[in-house]
Protein backbone atom coordinates (compact mmCIF):
# COMPACT_ATOMS: atom_id res chain seq x y z
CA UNK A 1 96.49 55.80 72.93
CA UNK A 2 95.09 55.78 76.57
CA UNK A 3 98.83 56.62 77.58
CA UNK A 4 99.28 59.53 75.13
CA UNK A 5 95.85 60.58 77.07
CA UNK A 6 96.72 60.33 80.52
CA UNK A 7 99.58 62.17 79.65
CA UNK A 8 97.56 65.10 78.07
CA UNK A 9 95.16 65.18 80.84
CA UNK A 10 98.10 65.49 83.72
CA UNK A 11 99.71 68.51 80.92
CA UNK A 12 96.35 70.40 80.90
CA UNK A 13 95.84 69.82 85.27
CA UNK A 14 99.66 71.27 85.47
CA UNK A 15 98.93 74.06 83.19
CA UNK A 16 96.12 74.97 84.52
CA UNK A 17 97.97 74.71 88.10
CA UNK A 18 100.99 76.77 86.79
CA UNK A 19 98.21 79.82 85.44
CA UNK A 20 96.58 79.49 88.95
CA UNK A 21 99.54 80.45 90.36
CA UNK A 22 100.81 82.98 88.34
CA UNK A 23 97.71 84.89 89.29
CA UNK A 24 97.71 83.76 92.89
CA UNK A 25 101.06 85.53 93.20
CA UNK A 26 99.57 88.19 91.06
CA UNK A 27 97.35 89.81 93.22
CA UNK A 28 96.10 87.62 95.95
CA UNK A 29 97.41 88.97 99.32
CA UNK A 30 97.89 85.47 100.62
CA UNK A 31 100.37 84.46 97.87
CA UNK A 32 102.13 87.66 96.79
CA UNK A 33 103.44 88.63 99.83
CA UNK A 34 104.54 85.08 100.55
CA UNK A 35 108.23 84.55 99.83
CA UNK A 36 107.97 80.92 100.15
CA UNK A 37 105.21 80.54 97.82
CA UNK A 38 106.71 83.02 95.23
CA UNK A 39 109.70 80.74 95.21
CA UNK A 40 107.91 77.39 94.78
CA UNK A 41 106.15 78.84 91.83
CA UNK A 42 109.40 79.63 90.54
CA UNK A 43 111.26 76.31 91.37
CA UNK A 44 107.96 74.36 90.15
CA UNK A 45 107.77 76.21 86.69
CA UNK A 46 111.42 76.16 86.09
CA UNK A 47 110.96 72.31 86.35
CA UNK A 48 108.16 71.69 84.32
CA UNK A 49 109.88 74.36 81.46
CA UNK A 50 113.36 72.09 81.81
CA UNK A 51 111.16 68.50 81.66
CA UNK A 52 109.33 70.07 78.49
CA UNK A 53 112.61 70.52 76.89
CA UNK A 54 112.14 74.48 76.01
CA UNK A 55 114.70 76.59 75.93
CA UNK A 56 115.46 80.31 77.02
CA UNK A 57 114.53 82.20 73.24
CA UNK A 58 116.82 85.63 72.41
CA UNK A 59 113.86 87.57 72.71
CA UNK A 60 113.22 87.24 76.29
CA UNK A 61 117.28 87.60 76.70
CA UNK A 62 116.81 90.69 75.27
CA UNK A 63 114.13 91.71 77.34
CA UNK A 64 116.08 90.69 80.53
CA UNK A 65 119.52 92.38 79.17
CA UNK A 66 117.83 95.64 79.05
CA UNK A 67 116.16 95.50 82.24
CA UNK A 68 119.17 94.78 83.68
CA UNK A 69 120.75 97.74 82.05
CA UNK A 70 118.38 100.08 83.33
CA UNK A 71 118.60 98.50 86.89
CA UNK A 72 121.96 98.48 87.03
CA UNK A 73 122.33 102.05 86.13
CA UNK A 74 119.99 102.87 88.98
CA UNK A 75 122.55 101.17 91.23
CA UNK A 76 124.98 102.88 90.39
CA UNK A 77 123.43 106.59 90.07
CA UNK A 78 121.41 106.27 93.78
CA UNK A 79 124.85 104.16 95.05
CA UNK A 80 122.36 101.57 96.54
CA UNK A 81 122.03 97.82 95.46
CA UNK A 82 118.77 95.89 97.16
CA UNK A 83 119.77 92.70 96.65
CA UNK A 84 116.81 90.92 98.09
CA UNK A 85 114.35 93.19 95.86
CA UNK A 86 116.87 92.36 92.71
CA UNK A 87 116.02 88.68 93.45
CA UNK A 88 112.52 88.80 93.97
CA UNK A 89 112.24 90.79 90.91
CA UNK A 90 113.98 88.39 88.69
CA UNK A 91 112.31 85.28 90.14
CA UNK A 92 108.85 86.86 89.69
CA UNK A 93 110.05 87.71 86.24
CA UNK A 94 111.60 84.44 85.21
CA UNK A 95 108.22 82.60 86.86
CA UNK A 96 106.09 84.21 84.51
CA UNK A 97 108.15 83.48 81.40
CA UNK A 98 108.66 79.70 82.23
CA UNK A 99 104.97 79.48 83.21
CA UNK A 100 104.02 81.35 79.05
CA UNK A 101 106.85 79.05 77.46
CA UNK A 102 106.29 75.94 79.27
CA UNK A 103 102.05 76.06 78.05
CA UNK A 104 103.05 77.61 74.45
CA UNK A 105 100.35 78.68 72.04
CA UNK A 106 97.20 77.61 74.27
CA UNK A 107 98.11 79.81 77.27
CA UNK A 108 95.76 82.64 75.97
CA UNK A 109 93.59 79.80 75.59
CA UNK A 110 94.00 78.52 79.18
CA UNK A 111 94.42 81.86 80.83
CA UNK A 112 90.77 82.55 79.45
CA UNK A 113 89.20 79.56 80.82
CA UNK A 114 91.02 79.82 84.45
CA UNK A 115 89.37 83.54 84.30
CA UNK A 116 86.09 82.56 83.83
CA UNK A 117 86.07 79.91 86.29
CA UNK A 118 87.46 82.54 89.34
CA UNK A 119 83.97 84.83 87.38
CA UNK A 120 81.64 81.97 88.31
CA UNK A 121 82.85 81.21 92.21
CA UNK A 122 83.39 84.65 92.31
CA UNK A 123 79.99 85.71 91.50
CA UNK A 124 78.19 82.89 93.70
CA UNK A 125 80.30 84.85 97.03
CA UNK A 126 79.27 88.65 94.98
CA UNK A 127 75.45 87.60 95.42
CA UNK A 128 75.72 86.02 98.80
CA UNK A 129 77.69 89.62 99.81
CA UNK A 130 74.93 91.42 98.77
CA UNK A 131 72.15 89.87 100.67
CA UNK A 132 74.15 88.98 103.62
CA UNK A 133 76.74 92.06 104.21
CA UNK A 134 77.92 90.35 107.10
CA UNK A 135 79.07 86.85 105.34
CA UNK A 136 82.66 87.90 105.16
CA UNK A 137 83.12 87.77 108.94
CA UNK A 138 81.63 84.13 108.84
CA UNK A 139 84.47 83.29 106.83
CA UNK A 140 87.43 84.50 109.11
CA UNK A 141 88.26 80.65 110.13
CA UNK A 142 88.89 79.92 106.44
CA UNK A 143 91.17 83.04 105.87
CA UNK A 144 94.92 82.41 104.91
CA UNK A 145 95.57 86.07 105.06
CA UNK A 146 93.62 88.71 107.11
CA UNK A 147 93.91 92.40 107.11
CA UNK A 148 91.84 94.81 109.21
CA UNK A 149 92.43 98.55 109.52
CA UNK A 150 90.78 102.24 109.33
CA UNK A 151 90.19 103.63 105.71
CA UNK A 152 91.81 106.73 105.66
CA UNK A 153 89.42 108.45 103.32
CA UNK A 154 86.00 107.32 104.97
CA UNK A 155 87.56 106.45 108.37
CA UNK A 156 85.43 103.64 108.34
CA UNK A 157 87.18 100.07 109.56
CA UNK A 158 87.56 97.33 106.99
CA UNK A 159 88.35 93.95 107.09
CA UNK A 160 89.63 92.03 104.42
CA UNK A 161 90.19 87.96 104.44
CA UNK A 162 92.54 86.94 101.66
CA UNK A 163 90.98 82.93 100.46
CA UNK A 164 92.79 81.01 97.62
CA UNK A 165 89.52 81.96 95.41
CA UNK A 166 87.83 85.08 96.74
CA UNK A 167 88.80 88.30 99.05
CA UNK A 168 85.97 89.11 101.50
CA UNK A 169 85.94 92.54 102.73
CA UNK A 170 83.76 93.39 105.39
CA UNK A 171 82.59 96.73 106.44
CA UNK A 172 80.40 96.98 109.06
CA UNK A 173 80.02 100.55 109.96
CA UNK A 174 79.63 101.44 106.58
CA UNK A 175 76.11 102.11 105.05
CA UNK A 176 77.13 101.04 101.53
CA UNK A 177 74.32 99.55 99.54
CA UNK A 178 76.41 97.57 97.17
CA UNK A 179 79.42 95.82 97.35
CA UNK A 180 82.45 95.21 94.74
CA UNK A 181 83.11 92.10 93.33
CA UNK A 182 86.86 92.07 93.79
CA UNK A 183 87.54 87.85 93.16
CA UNK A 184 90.73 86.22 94.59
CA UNK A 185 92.28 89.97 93.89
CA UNK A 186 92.86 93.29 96.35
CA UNK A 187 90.04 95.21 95.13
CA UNK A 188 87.63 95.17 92.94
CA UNK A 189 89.51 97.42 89.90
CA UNK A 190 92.24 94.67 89.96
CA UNK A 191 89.69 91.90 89.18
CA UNK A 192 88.25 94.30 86.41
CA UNK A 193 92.04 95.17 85.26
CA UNK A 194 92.48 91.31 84.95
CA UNK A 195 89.36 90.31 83.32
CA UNK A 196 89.88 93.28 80.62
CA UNK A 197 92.95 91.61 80.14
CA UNK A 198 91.35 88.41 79.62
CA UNK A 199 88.19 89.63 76.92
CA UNK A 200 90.90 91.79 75.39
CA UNK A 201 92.91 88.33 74.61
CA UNK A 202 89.83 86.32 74.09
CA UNK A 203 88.82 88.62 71.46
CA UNK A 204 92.22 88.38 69.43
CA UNK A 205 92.17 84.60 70.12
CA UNK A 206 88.41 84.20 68.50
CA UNK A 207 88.05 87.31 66.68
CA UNK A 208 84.26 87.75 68.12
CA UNK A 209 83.59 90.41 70.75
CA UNK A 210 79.36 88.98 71.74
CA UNK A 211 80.24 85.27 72.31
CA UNK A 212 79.61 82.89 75.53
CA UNK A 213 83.15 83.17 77.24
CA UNK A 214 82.95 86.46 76.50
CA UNK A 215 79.81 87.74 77.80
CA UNK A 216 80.55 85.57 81.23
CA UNK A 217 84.10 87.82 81.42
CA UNK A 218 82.07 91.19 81.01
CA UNK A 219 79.53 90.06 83.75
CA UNK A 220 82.23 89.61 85.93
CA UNK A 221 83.52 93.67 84.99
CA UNK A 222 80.27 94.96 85.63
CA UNK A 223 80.10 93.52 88.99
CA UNK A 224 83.55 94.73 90.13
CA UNK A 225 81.54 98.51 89.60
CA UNK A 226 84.78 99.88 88.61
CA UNK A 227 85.24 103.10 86.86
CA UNK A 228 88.26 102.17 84.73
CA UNK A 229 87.21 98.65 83.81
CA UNK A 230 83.78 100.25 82.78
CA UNK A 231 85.66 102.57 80.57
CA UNK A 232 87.98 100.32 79.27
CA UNK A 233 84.95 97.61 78.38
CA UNK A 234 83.42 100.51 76.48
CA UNK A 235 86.87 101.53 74.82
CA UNK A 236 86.99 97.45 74.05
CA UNK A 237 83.79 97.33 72.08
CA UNK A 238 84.26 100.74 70.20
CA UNK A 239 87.98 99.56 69.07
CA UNK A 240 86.51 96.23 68.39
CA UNK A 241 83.83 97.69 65.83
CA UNK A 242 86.80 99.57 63.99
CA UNK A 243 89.24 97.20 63.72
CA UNK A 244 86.45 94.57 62.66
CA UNK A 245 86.13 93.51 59.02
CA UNK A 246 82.78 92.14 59.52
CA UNK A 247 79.46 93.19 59.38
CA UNK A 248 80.47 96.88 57.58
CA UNK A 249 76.74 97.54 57.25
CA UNK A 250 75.72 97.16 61.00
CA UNK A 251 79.21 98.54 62.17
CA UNK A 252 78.42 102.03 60.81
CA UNK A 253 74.59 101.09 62.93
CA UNK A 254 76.24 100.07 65.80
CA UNK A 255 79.45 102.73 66.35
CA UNK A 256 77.51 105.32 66.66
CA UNK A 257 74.89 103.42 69.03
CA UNK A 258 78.08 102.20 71.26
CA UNK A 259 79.14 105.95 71.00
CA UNK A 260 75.89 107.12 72.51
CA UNK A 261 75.37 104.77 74.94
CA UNK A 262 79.06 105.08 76.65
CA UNK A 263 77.98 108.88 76.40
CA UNK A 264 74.99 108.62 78.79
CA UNK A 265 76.85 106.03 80.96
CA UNK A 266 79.84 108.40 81.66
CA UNK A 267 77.19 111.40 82.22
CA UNK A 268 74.84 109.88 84.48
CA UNK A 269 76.50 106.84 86.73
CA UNK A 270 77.87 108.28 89.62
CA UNK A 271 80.86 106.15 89.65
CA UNK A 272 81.80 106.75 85.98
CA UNK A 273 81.33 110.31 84.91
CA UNK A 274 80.81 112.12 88.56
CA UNK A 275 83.64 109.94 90.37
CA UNK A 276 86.56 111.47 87.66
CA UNK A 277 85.27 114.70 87.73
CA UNK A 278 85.50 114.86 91.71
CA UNK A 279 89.22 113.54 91.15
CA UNK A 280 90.21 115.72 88.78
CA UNK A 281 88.55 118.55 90.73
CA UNK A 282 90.88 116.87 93.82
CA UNK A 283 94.15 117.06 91.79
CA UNK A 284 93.73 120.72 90.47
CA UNK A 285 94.96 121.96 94.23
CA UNK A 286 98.77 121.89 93.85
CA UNK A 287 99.39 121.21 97.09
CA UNK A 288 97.99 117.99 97.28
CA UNK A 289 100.71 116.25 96.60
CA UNK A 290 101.64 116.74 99.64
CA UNK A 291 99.00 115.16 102.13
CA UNK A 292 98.19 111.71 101.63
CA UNK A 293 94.96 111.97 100.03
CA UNK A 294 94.70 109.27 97.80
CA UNK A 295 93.48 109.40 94.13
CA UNK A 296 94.85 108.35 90.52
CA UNK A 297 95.24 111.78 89.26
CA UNK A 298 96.75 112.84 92.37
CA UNK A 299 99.37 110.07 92.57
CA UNK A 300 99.82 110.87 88.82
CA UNK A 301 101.19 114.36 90.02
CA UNK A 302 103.34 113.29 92.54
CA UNK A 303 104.87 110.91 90.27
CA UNK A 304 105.82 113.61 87.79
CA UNK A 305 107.39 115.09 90.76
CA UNK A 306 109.15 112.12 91.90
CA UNK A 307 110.73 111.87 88.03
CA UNK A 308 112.27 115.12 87.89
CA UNK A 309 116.09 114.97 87.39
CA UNK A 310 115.43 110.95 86.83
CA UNK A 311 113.55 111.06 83.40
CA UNK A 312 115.92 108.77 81.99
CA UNK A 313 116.20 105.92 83.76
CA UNK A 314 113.95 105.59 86.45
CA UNK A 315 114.19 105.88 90.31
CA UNK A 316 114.07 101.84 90.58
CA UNK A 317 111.88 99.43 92.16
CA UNK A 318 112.93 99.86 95.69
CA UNK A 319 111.14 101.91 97.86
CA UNK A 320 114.25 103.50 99.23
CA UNK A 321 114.42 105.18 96.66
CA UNK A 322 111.09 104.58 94.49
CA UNK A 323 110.18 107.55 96.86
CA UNK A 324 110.91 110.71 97.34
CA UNK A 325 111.57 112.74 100.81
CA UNK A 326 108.22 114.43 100.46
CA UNK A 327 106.62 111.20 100.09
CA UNK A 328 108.70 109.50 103.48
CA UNK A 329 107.77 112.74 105.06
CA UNK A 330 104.05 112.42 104.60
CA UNK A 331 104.33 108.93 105.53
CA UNK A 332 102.20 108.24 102.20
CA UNK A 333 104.67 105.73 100.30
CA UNK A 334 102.37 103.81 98.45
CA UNK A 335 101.17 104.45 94.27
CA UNK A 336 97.32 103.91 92.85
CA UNK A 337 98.46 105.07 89.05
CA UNK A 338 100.04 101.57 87.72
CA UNK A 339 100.84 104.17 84.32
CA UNK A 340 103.07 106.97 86.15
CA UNK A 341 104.25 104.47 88.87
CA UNK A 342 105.84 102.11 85.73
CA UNK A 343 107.54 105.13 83.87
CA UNK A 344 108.78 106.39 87.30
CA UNK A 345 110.35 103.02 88.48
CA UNK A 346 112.12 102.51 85.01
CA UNK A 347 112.15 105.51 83.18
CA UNK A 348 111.33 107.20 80.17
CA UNK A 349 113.67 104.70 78.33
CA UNK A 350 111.98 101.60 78.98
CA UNK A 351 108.61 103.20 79.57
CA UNK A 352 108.68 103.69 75.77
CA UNK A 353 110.08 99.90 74.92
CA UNK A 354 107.79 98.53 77.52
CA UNK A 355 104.67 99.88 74.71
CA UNK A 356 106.79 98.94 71.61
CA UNK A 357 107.22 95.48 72.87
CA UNK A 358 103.64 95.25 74.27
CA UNK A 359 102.96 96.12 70.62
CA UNK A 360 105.01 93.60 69.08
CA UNK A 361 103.64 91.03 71.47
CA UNK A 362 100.14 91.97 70.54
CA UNK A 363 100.63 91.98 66.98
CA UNK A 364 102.23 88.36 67.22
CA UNK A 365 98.71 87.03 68.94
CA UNK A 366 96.91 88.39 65.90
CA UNK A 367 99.16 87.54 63.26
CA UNK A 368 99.64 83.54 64.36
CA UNK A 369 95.34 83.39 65.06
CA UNK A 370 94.69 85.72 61.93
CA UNK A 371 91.20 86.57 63.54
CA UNK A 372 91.66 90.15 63.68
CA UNK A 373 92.80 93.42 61.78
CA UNK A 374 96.47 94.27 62.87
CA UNK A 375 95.23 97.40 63.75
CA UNK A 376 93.67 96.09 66.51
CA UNK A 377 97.37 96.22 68.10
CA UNK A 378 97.49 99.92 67.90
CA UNK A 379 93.72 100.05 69.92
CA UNK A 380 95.13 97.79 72.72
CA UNK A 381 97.78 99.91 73.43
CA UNK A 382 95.72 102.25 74.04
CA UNK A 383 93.18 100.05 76.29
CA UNK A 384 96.47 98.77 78.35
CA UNK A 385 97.16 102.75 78.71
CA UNK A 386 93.83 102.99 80.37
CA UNK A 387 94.19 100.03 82.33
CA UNK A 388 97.47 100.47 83.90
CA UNK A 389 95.92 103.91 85.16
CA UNK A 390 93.90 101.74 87.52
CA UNK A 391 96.39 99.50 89.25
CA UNK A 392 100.25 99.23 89.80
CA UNK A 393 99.77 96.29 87.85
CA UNK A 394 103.89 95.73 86.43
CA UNK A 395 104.75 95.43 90.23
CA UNK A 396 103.15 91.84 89.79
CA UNK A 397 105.08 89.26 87.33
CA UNK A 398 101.52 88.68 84.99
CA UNK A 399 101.75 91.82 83.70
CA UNK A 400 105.15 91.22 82.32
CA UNK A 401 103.95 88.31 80.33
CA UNK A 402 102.07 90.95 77.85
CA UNK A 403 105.87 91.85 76.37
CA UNK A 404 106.86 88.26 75.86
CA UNK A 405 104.01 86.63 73.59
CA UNK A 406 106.49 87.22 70.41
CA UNK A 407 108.49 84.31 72.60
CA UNK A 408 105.43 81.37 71.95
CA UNK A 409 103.10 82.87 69.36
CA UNK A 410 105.56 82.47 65.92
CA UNK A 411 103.92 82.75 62.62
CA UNK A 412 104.93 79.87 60.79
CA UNK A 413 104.59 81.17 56.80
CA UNK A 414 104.26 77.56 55.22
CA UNK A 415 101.50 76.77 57.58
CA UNK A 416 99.21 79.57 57.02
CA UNK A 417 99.90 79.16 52.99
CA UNK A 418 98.62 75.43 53.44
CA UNK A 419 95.64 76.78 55.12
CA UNK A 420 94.53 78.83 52.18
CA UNK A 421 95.31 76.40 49.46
């Protein structure tokens, strides 16, 4: 018995290790850009899926045979073959799917919990930012990855020191009053894009929106102060309230309440209501495009531009030819709109399989936990729409593992008739 425990204990601490990771090369600065770390994750999770004894499932064959397609087409219609990019696409890719099949049916489970811990550390350095705006620059020596250069838009200098659990960025000429909560991630709207992630998974794992876990997760979105994640976390609660069988009476209360309330927020918080309104304003000059102002909307436009006479299949993953003249020309090569920048790197093909499958996946989380109305899987299509217009989040390999769920979360039929009889 104490064996069969010791060896549970060391499955969890690997699991847990292997999720770590996965994020860490995610979105942390100090892992994703570091080829030898991106490769150990891969060579680590490829043996602990092998030792497990799983096996490579047809559904995530599928997914890579299409991919494949598409990227191979791309070679062959720009005549250019980035080897190196192929590889670190396909070992960021396989990563994430040995890291989901090697945990099984508890990584939602796991995921949550590794969230909430990077919320708690994350808020202890968010308070200590706020009364001490110089802190970050006391923690320089512990740095694995610094950055330091002149925001474009504000032209004020910023710092940023990349830890394994937090990202300090320090500002010192700038008279902010409060300052982001961005975690071990870039920015602050990455943090909130993850953590929306996590309450949106939560919730299909439990079925309750107001619970402990929860409420810690949306604590950490409101202190991230970031316009998308704020939206989505209202989106989350509305859908939540429809797609809920419970409480009918205080549902048709509380809709209208939530209605309200994300009404006023949008109208009168500067960074909600004002901040899209000034962007849109931004992105109704045409000629935009061309400078390299930087915006959502705007990089939303250029993006359609980019995908003219490519709507098919994509312009690829490589910035050779990701980009477009106009874009090398302006020296502005870089994307803010995770939701143009996906259906411009594959297509309109797999842009549309990429939400199919993120539907099927969904819909396999709430049909094995049976905690929530299907229709919930329509709504979070939706709130991954919104999300993705924050971040180029399907440049990173977590992302990815939100089409292959259908891979570890299998309704068995005979089980869920024994748990009603």
């Amino acid at each position: 018995m104490f064996k069969t425990l010791k060896m549970t204990s060391n499955s969890n601490a690997i699991d847990y290790i292997l999720i770590y990771l996965l994020l860490a090369i995610s979105g942390n600065h100090a892992f994703d850009e570091n080829n030898v770390i991106i490769f150990g994750t891969f060579i680590f999770s490829s043996i602990v899926f092998f030792f497990r004894k799983k096996t490579i499932d047809i559904f995530f064959l599928a997914l890579v045979f299409i991919v494949t397609f598409i990227l191979f087409a791309q070679t062959l219609i720009f005549d250019f073959f980035p080897v190196v990019t192929f590889l670190g696409f396909y070992v960021r890719l396989f990563a994430a799917y040995f890291i989901l099949k090697s945990i099984g049916v508890t990584f939602i489970e796991k995921f949550v919990k590794v969230m909430l811990f990077l919320v708690v550390v994350s808020l202890i350095f968010f308070v200590l930012l706020n009364i001490i705006p110089s802190f970050p620059s006391y923690m320089k020596p512990f740095a694995l990855k610094s950055m330091e250069y002149v925001e474009p838009s504000t032209n004020y200098f910023v710092a940023s020191y990349y830890t394994p659990l937090f990202t300090f960025r320090y500002m010192p000429y700038n008279p902010i009053d409060f300052v982001r909560n961005p975690g071990m991630f870039w920015e602050a709207g990455a943090f909130g894009g993850y953590l929306s992630v996590a309450l949106i998974l939560n919730i299909m794992r439990t079925g309750v929106f107001l619970q402990k876990q929860n409420i810690l997760l949306i604590v950490g979105i409101l202190s991230t102060a970031s316009t998308t994640s704020f939206v989505v976390l209202m989106a989350i609660s509305f859908f939540y309230l429809l797609a809920s069988s419970k409480y009918k009476l205080l549902k048709t209360v509380l809709l209208p309440i939530v209605s309200i309330l994300g009404f006023f927020m949008f109208t009168y918080l500067d960074f909600l209501g004002a901040k899209i309104e000034d962007k849109l304003r931004l992105a109704e000059d045409p000629s935009v495009v061309y400078t390299t102002t930087s915006s959502r909307f705007v990089d939303a436009l250029r993006d359609m531009e980019a995908l003219k006479d490519h709507e098919l299949l994509g312009r690829g993953i490589n910035k050779e030819t990701r980009f477009t003249k106009t874009d090398k020309q302006s020296g502005y090569n870089i994307r803010t709109n995770g939701f143009t920048d996906h259906l411009v790197r594959f297509g309109i093909i797999f842009f549309i399989i990429t939400f199919i499958l993120m539907y099927y996946s969904f819909d396999s989380i709430i049909r094995y936990y049976s905690n929530m109305s299907r229709l919930f899987s329509v709504y979070v299509i939706l709130l991954l729409g919104l999300i993705l217009q924050s971040e180029t989040y399907f440049i990173y390999p977590f992302f990815w593992i939100l089409l292959m769920f259908p891979s570890v979360y299998k309704v068995d039929l005979n089980n869920k008739i024994r748990k009603y009889l």
